[in-house]
Protein backbone atom coordinates (compact mmCIF):
# COMPACT_ATOMS: atom_id res chain seq x y z
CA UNK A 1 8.70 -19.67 -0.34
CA UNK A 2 12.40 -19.56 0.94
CA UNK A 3 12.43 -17.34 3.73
CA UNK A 4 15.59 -17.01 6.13
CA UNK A 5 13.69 -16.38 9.52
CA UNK A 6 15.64 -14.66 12.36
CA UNK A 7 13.17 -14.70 15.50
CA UNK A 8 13.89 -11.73 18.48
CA UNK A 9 12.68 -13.31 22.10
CA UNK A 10 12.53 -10.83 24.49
CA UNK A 11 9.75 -9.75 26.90
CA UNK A 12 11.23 -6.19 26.84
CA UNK A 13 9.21 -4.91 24.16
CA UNK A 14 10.83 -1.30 22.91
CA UNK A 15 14.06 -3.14 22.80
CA UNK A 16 13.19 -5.51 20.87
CA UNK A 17 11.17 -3.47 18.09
CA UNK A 18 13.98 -1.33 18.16
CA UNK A 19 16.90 -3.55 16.96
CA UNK A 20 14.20 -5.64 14.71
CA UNK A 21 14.20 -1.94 13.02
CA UNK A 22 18.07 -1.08 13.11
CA UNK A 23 18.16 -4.86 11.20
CA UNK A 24 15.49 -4.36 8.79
CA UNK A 25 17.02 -0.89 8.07
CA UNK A 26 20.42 -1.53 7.93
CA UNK A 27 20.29 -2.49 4.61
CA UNK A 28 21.25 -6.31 2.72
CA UNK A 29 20.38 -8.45 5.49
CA UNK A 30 19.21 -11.69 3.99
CA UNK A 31 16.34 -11.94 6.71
CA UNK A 32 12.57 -11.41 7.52
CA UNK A 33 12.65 -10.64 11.22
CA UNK A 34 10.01 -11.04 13.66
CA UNK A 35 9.64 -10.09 16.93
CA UNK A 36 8.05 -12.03 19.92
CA UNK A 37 7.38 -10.99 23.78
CA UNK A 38 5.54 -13.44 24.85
CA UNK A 39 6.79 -17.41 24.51
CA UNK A 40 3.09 -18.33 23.74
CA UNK A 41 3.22 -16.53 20.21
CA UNK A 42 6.85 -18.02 19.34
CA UNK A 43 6.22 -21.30 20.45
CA UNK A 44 2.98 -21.56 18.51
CA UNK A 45 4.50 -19.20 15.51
CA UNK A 46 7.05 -22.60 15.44
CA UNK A 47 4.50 -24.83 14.66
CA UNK A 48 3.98 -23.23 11.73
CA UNK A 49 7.48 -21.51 10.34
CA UNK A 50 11.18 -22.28 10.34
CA UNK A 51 13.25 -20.08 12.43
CA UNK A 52 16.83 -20.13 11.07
CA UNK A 53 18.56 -17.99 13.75
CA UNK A 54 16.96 -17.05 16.93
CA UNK A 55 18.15 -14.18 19.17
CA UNK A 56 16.67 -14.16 23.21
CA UNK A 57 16.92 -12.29 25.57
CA UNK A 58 17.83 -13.78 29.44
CA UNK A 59 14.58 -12.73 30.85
CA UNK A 60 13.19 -14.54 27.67
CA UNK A 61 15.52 -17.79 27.89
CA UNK A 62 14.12 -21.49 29.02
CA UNK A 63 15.62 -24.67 29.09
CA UNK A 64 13.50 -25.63 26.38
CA UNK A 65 15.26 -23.52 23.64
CA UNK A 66 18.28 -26.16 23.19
CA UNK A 67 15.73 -28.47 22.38
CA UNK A 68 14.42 -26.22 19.25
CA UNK A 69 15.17 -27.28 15.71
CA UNK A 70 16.82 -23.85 14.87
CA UNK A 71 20.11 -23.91 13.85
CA UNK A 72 21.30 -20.44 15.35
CA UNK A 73 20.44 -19.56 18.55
CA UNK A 74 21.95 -16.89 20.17
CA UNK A 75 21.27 -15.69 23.58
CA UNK A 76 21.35 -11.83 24.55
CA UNK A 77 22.90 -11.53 27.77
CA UNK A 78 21.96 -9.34 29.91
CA UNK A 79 23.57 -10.55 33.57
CA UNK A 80 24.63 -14.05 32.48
CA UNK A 81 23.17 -16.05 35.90
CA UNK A 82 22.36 -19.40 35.25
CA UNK A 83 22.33 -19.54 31.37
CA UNK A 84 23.95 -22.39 29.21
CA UNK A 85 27.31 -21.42 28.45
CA UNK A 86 27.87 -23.82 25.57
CA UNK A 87 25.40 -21.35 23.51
CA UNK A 88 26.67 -18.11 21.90
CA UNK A 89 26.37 -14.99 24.03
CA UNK A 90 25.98 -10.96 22.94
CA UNK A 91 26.27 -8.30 25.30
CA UNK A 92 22.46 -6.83 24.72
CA UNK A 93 23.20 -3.58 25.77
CA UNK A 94 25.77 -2.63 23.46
CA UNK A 95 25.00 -0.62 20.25
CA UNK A 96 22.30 -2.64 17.85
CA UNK A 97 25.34 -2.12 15.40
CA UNK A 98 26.99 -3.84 17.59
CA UNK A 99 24.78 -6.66 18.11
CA UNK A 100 24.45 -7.11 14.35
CA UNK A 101 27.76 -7.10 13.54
CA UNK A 102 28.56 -10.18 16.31
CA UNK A 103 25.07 -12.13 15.57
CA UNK A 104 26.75 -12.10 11.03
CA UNK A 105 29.92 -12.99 12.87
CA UNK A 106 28.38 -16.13 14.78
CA UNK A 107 26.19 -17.07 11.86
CA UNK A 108 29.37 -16.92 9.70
CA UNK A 109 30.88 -19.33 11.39
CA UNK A 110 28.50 -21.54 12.19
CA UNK A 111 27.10 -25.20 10.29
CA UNK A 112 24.08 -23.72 9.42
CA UNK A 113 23.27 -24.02 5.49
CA UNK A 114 24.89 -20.75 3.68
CA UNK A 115 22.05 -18.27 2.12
CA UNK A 116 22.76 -16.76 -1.46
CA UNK A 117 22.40 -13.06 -1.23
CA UNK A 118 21.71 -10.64 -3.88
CA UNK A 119 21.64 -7.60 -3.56
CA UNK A 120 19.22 -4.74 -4.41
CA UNK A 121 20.60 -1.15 -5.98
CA UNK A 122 19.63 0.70 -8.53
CA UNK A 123 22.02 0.07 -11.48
CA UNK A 124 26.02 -0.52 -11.18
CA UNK A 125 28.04 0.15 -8.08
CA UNK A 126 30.37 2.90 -9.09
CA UNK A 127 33.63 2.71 -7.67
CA UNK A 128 36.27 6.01 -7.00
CA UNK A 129 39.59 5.12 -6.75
CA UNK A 130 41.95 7.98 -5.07
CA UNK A 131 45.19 8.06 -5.61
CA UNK A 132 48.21 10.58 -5.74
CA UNK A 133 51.79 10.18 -6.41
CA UNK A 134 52.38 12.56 -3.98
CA UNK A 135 52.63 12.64 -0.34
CA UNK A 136 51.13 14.68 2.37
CA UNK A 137 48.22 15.87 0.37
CA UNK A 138 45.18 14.99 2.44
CA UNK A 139 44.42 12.01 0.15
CA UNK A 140 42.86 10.23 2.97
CA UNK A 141 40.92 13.02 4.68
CA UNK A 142 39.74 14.10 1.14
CA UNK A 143 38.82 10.38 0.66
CA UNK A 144 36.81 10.09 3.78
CA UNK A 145 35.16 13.19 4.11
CA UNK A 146 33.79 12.21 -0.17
CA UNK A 147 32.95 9.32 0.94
CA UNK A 148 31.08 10.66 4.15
CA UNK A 149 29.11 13.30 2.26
CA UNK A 150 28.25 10.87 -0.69
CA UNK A 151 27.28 8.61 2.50
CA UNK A 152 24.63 11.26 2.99
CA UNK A 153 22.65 9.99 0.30
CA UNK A 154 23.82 6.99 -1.72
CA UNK A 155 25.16 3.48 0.59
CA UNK A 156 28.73 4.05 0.34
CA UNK A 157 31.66 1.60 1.33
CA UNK A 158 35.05 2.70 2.26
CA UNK A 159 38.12 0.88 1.83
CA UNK A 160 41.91 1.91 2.69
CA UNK A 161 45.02 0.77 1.14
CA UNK A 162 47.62 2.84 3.32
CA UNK A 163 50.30 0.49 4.45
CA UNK A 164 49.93 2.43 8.45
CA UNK A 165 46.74 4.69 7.83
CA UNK A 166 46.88 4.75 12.13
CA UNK A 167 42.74 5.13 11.69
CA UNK A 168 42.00 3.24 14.63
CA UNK A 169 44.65 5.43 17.05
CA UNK A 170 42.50 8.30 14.99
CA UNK A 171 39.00 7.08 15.76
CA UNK A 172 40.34 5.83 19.41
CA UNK A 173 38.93 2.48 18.52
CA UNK A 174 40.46 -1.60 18.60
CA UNK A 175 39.21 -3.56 15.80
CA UNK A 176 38.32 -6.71 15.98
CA UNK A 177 39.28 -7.46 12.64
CA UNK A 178 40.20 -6.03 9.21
CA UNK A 179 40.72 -6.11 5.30
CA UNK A 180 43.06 -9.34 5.64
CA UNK A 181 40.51 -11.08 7.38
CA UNK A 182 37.64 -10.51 4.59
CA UNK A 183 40.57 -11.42 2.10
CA UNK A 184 40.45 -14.40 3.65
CA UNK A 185 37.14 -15.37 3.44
CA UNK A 186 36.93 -14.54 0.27
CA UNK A 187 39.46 -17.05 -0.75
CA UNK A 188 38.80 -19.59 1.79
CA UNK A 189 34.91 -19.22 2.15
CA UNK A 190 33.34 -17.27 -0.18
CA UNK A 191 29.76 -18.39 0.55
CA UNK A 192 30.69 -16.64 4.18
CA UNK A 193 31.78 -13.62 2.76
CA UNK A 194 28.43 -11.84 3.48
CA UNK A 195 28.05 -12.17 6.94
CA UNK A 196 31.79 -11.91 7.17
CA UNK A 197 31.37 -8.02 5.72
CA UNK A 198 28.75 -7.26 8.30
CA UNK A 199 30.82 -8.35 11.15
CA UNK A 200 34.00 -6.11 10.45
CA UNK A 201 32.09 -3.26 9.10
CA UNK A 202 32.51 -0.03 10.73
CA UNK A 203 31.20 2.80 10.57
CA UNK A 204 32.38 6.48 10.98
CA UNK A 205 30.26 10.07 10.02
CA UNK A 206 27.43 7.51 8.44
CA UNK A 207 30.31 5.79 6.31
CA UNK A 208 31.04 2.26 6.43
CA UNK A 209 34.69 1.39 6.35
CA UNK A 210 36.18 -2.21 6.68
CA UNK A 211 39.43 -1.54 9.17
CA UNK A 212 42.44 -1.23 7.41
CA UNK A 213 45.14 -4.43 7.32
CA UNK A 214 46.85 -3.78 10.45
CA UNK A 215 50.19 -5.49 8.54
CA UNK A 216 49.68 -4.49 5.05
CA UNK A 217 52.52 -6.98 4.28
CA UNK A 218 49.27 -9.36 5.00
CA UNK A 219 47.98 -7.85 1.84
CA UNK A 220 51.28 -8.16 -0.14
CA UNK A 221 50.26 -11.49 -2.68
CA UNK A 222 47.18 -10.36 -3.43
CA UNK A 223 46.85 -9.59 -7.39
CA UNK A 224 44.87 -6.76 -8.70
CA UNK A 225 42.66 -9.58 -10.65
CA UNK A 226 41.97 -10.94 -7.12
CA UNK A 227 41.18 -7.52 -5.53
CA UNK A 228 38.92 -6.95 -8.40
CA UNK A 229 36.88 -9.94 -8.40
CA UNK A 230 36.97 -9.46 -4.66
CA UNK A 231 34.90 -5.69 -5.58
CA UNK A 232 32.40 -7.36 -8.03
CA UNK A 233 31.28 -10.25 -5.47
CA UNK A 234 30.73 -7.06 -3.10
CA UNK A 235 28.79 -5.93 -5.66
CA UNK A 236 26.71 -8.78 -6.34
CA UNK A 237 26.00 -9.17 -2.34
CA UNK A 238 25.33 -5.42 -1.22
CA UNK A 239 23.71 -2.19 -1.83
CA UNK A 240 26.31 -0.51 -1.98
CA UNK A 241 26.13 2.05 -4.64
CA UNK A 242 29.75 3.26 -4.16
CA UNK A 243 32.99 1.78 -3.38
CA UNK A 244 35.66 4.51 -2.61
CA UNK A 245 39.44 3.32 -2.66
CA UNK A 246 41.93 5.04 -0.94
CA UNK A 247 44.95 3.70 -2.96
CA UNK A 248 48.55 3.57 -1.99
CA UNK A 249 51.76 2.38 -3.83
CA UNK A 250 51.67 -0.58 -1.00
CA UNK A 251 48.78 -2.26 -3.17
CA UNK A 252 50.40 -5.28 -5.74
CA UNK A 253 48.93 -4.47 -8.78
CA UNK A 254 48.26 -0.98 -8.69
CA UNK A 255 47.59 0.21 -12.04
CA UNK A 256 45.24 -2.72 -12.72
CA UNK A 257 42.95 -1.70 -10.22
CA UNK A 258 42.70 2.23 -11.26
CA UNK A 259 41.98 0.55 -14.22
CA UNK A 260 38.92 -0.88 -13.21
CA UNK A 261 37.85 2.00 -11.53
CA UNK A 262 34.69 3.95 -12.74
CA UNK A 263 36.51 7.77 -11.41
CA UNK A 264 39.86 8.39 -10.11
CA UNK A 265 40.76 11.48 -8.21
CA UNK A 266 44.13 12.52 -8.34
CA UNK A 267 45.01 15.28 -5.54
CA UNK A 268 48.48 17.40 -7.08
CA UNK A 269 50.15 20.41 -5.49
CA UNK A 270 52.05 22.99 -7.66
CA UNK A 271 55.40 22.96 -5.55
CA UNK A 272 58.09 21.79 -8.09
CA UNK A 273 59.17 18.32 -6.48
CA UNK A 274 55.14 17.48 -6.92
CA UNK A 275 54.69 18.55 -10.12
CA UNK A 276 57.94 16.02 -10.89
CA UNK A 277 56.35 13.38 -9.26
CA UNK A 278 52.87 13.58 -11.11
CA UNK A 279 54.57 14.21 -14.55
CA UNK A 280 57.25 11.10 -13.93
CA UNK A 281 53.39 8.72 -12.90
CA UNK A 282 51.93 10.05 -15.88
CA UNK A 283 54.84 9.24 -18.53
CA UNK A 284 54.63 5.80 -16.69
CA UNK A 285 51.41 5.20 -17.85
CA UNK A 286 51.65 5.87 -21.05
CA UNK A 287 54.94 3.87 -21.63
CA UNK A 288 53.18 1.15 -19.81
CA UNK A 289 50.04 1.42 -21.58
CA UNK A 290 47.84 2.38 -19.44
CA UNK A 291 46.35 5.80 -20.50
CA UNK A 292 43.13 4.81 -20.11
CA UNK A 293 43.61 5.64 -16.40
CA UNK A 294 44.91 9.36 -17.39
CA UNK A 295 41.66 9.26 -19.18
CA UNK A 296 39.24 8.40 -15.82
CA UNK A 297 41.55 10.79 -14.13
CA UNK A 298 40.15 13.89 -12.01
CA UNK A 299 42.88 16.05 -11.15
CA UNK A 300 42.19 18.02 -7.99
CA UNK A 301 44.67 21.09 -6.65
CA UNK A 302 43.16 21.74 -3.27
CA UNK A 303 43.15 25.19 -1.92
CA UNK A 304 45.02 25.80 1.52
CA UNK A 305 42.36 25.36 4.47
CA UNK A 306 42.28 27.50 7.46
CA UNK A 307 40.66 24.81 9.60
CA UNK A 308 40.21 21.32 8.97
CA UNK A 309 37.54 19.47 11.81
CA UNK A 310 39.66 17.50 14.37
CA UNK A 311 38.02 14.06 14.73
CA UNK A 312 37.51 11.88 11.59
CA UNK A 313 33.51 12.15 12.55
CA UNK A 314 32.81 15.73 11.57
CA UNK A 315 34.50 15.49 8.58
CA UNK A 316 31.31 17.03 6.44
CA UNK A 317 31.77 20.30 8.02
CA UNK A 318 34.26 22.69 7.52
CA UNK A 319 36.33 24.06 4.79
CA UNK A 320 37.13 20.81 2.98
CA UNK A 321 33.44 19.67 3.07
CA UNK A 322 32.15 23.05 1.40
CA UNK A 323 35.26 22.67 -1.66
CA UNK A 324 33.88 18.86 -2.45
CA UNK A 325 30.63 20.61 -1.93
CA UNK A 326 31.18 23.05 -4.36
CA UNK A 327 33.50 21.51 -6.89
CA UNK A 328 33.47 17.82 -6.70
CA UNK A 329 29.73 17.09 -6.19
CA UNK A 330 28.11 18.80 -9.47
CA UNK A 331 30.85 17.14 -11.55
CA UNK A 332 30.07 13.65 -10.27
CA UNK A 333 26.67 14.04 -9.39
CA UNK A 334 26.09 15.02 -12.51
CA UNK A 335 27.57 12.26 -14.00
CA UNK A 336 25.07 9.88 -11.85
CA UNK A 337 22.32 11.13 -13.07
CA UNK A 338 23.10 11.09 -16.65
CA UNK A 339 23.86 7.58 -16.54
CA UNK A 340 20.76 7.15 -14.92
């Protein structure tokens, strides 16, 4: 049988159940984890099994670990006294998220032999692409608070195309990396790809978003047949069941990835200057030959809100929330579950 092991070492018991759960549950993680507190169980559970990646704790750690035959090892610091500093270090009391996200970063890029993932969902990942001709129309707080509420219930993965979308400034968070960087490994080292996801993913109101390109001009050569193959091979290696785009006229290729798009939402305003704009995208289509997009195409006139929430976190309550609640969700949900 070829099982990827990752062992936990720690004598601190509830921690270490607890993050073997947030890694079992988390969803794609190409690993049968087992947990050990005392050294007399994992040294003898050796004997028997391959350990491919092995996370201990400090109060865990002996010299004897370099010696071990496992090609990850990973210690989880806790004061960081006397511990071999050539070995890869994560702050253990940080979020498990946290933890995961550095341990797929390390094992990324690291020699150890690459493991094919596949991944398990029920049918095709659908993917919404949002886009408007039109400016200040709450495109991207319509986008995320969808893709929050569909988040509820289906694995959802949210991507943003905004050439300065300012969501980390929003969320009051630095990121440690972003859409260039998966771009990369996607050209560069595909077989990394996977544990290259996990690391950058974040996550806001239960979504997962990969951070924005921080210089979209990073993004500028990449084709829409690129960006699309880079959607299927996130298909083939998650769960994700949706992939929601929040498009902008910064993205090469544009029309090629509506295209490919399962649903597009298109949010329009009735002012006059709007109306122009969607009626001058729409002829553009059609002289281009592309109304097969006017054909996947959602239009949306949203109603003037009172009182939209203030952090990007709560974005499922509120007036905005109830309207996709209400009008959106039977539409699209009910297009699910005919196709299934």
């Amino acid at each position: 049988m070829n099982r990827r092991i990752l062992a936990i070492l720690d004598s601190e018991e509830n921690y270490a159940y607890r993050l073997m759960d947030f890694i079992t549950t988390k969803g794609n993680v190409p690993f049968e984890v087992h947990v050990f507190t005392r050294d007399d169980k994992f040294y003898s559970f050796l004997e028997k099994e391959k350990v491919e990646c092995l996370l201990v704790s400090e109060n865990a750690y002996q010299k004897k670990v370099e010696a071990l035959e496992i090609p990850h090892i990973i210690i989880l610091s806790e004061n960081g006294t006397n511990l071999n500093q050539a070995l890869y270090h994560v702050n253990k009391y940080q979020s498990c998220d946290r933890v995961l996200r550095e341990v797929m970063e390390q094992y990324s890029g690291g020699n150890g032999k690459e493991i094919a993932v596949t991944a398990c969902r029920r049918g095709k990942m659908k993917i919404i692409g949002i886009y408007t001709p039109v400016g200040r129309c709450l495109q991207t707080t319509f986008s995320l608070t969808l893709g929050q509420m569909l988040a509820r219930k289906y694995r959802t993965l949210y991507l943003n195309f905004e050439a300065y979308s300012g969501l980390g400034k929003m969320l009051n968070r630095e990121f440690e990396g972003d859409l260039s960087d998966l771009t990369y490994y996607f050209s560069c080292a595909r077989e990394k790809l996977f544990y290259q996801l996990k690391s950058l993913t974040e996550c806001v109101g239960g979504l997962d978003f990969i951070p924005p390109a921080d210089v979209y001009q990073s993004l500028s050569g990449i084709r829409g047949t690129d960006w699309i193959d880079l959607f299927q091979e996130i298909e083939k290696i998650t769960d994700y069941e949706y992939l929601i785009l929040d498009l902008s006229d910064c993205l090469m290729d544009l029309w090629e990835v509506l295209k490919n798009c399962d649903l597009i939402y298109t949010i329009v305003r009735e002012d006059a200057l709007a109306e122009a704009k969607t009626s001058q995208y729409e002829m553009a289509l059609e002289t281009m030959k592309y109304k097969e997009i006017t054909g996947k195409t959602r239009k949306w006139m949203l109603p003037l809100f009172r009182k939209l929430p203030m952090h990007f976190g709560e974005l499922t309550y509120g007036d905005l929330a109830a309207y996709i609640r209400k009008e959106v969700f039977p539409e699209l949900l009910r297009k699910e579950e005919h196709e299934d």
